[in-house]
N, C-alpha and C. Protein backbone atom coordinates (compact mmCIF):
# COMPACT_ATOMS: atom_id res chain seq x y z
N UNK A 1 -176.43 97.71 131.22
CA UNK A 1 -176.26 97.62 129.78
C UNK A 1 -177.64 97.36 129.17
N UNK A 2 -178.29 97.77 128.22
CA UNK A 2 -179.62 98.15 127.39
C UNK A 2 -179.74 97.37 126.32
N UNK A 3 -180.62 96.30 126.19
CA UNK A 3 -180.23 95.60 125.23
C UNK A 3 -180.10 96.23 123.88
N UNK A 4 -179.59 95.65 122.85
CA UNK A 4 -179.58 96.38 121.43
C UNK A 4 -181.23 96.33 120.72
N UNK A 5 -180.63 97.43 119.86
CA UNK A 5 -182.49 97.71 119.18
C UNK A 5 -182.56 96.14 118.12
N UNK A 6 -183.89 95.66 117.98
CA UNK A 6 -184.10 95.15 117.61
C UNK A 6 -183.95 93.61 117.57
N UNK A 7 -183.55 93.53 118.78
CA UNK A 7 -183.09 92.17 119.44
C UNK A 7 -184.33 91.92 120.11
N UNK A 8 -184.57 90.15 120.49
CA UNK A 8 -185.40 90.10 121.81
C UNK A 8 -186.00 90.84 122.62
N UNK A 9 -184.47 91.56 123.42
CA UNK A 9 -185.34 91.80 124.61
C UNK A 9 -185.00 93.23 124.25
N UNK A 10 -185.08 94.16 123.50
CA UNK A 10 -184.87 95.45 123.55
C UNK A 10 -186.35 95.73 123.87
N UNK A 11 -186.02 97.03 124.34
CA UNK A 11 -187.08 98.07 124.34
C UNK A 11 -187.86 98.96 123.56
N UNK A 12 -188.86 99.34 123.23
CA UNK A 12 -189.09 99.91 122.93
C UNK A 12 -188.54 101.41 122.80
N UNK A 13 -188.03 102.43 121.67
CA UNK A 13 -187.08 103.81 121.66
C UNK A 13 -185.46 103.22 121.66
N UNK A 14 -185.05 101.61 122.22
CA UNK A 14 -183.54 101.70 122.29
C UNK A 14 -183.53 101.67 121.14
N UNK A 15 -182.39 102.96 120.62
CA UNK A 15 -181.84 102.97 119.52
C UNK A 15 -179.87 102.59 119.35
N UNK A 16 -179.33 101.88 120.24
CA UNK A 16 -178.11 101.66 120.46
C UNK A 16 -178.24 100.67 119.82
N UNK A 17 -177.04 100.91 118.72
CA UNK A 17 -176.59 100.03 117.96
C UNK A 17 -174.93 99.30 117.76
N UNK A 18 -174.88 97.94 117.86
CA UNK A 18 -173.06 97.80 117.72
C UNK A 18 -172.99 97.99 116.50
N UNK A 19 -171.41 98.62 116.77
CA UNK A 19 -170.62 99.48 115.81
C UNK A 19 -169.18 99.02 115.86
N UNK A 20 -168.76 98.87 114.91
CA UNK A 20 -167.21 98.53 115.29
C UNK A 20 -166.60 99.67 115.25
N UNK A 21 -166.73 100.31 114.50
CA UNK A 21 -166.34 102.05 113.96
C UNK A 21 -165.34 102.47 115.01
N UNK A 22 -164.79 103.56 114.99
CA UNK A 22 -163.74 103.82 116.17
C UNK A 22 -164.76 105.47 115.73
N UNK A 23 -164.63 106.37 116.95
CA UNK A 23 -165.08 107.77 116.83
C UNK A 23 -165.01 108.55 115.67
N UNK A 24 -165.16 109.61 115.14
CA UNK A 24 -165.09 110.24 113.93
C UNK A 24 -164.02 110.83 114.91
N UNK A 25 -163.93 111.96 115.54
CA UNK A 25 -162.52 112.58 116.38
C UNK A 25 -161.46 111.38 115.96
N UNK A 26 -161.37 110.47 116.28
CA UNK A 26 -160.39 108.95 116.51
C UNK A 26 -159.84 109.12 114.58
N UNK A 27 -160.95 108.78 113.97
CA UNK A 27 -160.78 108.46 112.67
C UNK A 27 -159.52 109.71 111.95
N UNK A 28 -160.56 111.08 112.53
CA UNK A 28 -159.79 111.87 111.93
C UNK A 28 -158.82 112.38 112.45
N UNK A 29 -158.00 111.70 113.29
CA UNK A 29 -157.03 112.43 114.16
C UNK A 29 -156.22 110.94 113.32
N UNK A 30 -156.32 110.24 113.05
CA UNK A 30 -155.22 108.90 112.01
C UNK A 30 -155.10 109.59 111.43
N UNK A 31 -156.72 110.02 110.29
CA UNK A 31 -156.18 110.35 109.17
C UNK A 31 -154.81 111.54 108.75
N UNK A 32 -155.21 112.98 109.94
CA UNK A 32 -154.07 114.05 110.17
C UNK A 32 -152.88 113.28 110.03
N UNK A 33 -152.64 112.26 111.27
CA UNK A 33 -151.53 111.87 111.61
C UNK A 33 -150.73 111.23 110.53
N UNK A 34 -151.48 110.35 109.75
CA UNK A 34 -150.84 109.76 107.98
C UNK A 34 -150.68 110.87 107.11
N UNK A 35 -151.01 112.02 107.14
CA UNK A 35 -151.13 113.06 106.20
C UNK A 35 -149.29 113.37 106.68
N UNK A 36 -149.40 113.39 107.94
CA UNK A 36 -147.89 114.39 108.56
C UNK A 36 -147.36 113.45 108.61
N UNK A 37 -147.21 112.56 109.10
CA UNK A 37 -146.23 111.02 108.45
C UNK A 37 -145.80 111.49 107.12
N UNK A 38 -146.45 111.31 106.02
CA UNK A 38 -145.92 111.22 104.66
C UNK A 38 -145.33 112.45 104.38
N UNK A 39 -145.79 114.05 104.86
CA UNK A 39 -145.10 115.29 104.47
C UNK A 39 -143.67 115.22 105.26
N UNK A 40 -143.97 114.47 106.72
CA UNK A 40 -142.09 114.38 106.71
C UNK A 40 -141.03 112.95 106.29
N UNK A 41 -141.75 112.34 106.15
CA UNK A 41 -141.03 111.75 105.02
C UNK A 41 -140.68 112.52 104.25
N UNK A 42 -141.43 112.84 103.12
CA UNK A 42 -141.19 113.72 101.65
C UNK A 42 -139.93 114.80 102.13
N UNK A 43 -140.39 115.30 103.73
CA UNK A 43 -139.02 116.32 103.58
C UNK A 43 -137.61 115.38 104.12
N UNK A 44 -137.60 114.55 104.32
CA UNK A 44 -136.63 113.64 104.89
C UNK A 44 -135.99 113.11 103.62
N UNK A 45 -137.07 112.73 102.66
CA UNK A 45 -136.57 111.91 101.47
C UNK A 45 -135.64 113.07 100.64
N UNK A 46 -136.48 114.69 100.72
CA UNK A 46 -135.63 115.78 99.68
C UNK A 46 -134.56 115.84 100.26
N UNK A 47 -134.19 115.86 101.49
CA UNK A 47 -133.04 116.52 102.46
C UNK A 47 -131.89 115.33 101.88
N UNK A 48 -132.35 114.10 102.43
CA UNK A 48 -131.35 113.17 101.61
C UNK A 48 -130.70 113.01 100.65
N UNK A 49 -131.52 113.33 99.39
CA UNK A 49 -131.63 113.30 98.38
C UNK A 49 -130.54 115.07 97.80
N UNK A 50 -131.10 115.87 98.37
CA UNK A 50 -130.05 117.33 98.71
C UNK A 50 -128.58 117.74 98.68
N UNK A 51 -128.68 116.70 100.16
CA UNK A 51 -127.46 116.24 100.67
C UNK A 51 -126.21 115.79 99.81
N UNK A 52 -127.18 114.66 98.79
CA UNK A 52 -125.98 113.71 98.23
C UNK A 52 -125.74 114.38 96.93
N UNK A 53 -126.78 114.83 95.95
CA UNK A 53 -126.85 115.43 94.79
C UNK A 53 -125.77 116.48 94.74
N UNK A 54 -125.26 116.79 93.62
CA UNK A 54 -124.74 117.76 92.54
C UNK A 54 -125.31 118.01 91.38
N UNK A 55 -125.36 119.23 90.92
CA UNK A 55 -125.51 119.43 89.89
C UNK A 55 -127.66 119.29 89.72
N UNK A 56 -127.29 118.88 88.41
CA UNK A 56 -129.17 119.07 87.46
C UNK A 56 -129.91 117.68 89.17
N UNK A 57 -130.68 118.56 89.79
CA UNK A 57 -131.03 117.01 90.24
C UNK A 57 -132.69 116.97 90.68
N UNK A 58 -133.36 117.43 89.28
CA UNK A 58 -134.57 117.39 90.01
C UNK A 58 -135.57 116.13 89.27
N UNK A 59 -135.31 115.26 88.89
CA UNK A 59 -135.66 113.46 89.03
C UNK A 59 -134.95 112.80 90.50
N UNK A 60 -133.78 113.39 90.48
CA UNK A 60 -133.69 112.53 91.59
C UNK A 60 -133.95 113.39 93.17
N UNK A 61 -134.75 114.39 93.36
CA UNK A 61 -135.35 114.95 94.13
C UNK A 61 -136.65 114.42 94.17
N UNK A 62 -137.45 114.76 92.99
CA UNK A 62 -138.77 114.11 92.48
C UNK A 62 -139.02 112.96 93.39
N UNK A 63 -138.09 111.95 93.10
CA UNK A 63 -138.51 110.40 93.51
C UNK A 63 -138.01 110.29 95.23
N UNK A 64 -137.10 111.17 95.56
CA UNK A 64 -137.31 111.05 97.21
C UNK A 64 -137.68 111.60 97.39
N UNK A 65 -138.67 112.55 97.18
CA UNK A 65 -139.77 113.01 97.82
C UNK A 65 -140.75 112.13 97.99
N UNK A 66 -140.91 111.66 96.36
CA UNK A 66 -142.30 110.41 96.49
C UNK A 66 -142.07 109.31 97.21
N UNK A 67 -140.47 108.68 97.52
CA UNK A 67 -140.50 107.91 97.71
C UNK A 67 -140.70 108.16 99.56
N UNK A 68 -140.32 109.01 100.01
CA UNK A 68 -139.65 109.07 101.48
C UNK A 68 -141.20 109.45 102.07
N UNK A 69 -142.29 109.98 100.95
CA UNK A 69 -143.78 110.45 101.41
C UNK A 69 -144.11 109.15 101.66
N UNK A 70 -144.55 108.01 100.83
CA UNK A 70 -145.33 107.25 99.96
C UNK A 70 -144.75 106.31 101.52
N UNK A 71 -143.78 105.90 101.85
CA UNK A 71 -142.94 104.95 102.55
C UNK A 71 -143.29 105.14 104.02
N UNK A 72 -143.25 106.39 104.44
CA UNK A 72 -143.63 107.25 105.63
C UNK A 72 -145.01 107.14 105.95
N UNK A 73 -145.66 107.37 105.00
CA UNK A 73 -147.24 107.78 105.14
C UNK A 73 -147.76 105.99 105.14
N UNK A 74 -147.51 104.97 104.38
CA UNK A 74 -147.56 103.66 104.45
C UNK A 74 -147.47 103.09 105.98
N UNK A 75 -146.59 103.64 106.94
CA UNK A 75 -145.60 103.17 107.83
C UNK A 75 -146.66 103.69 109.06
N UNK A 76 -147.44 105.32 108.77
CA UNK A 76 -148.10 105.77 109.96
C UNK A 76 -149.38 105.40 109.69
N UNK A 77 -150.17 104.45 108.33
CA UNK A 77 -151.16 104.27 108.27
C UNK A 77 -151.01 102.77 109.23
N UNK A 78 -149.98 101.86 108.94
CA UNK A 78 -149.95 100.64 109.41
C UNK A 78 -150.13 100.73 111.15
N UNK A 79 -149.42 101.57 111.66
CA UNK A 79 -149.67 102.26 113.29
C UNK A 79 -150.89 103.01 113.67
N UNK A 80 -151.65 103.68 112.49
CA UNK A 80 -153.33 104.28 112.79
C UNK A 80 -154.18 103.57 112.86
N UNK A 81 -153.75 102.49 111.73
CA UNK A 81 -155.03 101.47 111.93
C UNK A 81 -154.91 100.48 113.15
N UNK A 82 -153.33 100.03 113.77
CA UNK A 82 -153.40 99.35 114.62
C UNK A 82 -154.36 99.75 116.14
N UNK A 83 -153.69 101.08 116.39
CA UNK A 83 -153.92 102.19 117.33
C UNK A 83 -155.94 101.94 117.34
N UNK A 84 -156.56 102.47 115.86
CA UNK A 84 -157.78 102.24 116.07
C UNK A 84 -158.26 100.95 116.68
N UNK A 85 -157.93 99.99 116.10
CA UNK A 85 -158.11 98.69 116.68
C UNK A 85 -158.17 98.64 117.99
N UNK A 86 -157.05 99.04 118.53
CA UNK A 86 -156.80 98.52 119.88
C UNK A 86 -157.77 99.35 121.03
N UNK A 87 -157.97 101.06 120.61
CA UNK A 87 -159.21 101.70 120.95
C UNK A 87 -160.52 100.86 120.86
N UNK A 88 -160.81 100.49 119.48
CA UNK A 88 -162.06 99.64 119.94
C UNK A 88 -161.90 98.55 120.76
N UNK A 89 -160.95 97.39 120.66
CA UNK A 89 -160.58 96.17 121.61
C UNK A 89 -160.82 96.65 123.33
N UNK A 90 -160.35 97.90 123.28
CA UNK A 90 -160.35 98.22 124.88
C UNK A 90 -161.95 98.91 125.28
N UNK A 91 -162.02 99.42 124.29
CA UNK A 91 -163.86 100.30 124.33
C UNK A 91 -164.64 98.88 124.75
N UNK A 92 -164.83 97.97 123.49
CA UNK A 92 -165.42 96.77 123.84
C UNK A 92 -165.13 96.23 125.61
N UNK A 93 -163.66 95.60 125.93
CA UNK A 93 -163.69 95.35 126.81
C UNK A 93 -164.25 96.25 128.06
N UNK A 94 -164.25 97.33 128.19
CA UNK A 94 -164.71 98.26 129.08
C UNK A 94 -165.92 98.08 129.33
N UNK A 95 -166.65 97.99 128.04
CA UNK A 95 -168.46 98.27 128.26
C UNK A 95 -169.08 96.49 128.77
N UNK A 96 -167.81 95.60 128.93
CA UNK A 96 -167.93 94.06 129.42
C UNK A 96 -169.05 93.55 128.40
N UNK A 97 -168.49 93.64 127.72
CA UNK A 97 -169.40 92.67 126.40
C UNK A 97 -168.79 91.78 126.10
């Protein structure tokens, strides 16, 4: 292990720096994953919403869509960000720091 730049005992050229960050691949593979969370919600919330309706029903389509997106997409951000976490928790432990 190399010490970090600008510490004590680094070296001269080490440019390794701690990062809490999780990968850009990592980042953007949550972000996809909250995007498709919330679009099936939205189709979960219309289908429901479909289902029960008669007649004029596009307020109450409107709002389960928003609502079944908004609820969904909430639900797979709370599991992306955990998921990142636990990637870095285990990255850290790996590199025995």
């Amino acid at each position: 292990m190399s010490p970090v730049a600008n510490s004590p005992g680094a070296l001269p050229g080490d440019s390794e720096t701690l990062s809490a960050l999780p990968s850009r691949v990592a980042r953007a593979i949550a972000f996809v994953s909250i995007l498709v969370g919330g679009l099936a919600g939205g189709l979960i919330g219309y289908g429901l919403v479909e289902v029960q309706c008669d007649g004029d029903c596009a307020t109450p389509l409107g709002v389960g869509i928003l609502l079944g997106a908004v609820l969904s997409a909430g639900g797979s951000a709370v599991v992306a960000v955990l998921a990142l976490r636990a990637i870095g928790e285990w990255r850290e432990m790996s590199d025995g720091r």
